[in-house]
Protein backbone atom coordinates (compact mmCIF):
# COMPACT_ATOMS: atom_id res chain seq x y z
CA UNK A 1 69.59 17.02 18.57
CA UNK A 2 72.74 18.58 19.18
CA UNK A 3 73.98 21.66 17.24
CA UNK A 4 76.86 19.48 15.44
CA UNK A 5 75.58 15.88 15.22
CA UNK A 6 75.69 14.33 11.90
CA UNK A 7 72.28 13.30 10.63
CA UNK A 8 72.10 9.82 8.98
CA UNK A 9 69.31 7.48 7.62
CA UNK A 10 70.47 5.36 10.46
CA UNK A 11 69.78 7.87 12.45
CA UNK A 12 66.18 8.36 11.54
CA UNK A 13 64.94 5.16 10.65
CA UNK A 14 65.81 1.78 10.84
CA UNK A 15 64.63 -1.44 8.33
CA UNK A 16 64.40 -5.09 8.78
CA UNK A 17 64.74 -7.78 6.23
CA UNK A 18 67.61 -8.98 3.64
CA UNK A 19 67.38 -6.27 1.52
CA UNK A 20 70.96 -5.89 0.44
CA UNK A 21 71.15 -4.17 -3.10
CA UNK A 22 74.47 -4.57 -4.75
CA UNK A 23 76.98 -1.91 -6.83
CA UNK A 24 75.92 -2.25 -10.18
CA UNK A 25 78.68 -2.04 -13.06
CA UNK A 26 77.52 1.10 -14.58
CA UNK A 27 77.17 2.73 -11.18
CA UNK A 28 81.24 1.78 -10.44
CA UNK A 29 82.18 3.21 -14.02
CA UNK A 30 80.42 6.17 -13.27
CA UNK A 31 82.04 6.46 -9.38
CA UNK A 32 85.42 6.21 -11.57
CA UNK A 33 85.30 8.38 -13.70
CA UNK A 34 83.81 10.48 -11.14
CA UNK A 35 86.44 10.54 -8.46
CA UNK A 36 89.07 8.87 -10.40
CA UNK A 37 92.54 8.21 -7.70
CA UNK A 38 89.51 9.57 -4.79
CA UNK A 39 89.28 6.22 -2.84
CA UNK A 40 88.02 7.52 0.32
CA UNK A 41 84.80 9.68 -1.54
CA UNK A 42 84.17 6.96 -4.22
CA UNK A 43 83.77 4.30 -0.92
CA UNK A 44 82.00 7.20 0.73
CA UNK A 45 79.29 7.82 -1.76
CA UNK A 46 79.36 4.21 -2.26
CA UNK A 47 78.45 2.84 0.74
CA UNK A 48 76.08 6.31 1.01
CA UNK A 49 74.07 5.41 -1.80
CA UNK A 50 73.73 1.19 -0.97
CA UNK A 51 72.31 2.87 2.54
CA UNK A 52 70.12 4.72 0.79
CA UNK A 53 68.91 2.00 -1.41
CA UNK A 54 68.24 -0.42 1.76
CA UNK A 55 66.05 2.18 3.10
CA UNK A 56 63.60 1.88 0.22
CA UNK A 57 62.81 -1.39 0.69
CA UNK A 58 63.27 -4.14 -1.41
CA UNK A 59 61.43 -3.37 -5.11
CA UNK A 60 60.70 -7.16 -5.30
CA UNK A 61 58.50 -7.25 -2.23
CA UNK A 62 54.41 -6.58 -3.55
CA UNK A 63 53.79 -5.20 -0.05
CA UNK A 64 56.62 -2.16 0.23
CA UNK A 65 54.69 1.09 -0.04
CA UNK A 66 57.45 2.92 1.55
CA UNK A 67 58.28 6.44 0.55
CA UNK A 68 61.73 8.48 1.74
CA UNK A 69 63.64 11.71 1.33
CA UNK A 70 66.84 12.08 1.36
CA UNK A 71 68.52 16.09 2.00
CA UNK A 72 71.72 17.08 2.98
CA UNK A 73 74.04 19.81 3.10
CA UNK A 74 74.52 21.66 -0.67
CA UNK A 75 77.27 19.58 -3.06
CA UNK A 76 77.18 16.84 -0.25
CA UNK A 77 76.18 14.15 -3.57
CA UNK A 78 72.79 13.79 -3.14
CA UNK A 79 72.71 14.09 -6.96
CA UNK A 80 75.23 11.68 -7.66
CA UNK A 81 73.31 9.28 -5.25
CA UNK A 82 70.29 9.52 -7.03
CA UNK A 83 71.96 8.88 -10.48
CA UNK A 84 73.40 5.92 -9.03
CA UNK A 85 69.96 4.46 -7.41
């Protein structure tokens, strides 16, 4: 991997299936209070933590064992992605 390239879920690992979790009302008041007039982070860690989500798998499916870690960089909002999933 090259010195500078951005690691991503997609990246790493790639699902199949309709998973497709949705932003949940007390996950967009807490983006807004949060970043406030911050469009471009509050869609950033939005669309971050929905990524995140469809990696898990979907919870209604009896058969999904799988098991992920997310990292990053320090204050990159891995925190405020796991308060929102």
């Amino acid at each position: 991997m090259a010195q500078h390239e951005k690691i991503s879920p997609i990246n790493i690992h790639k699902k199949n299936g309709s998973w497709n979790p949705i932003i949940g009302e007390e996950f967009e008041k807490l983006l807004s209070r949060k970043f406030q007039d911050d469009v471009a982070s509050k869609e950033k860690v939005q669309n971050e933590t929905l990524e995140i989500m469809r990696l898990c798998g979907n919870p209604e499916d009896k058969n999904n064992e799988d098991t992920g870690l997310v990292f990053g960089y320090v204050q990159s909002g891995k925190t405020l992605s796991f308060t929102g999933l």
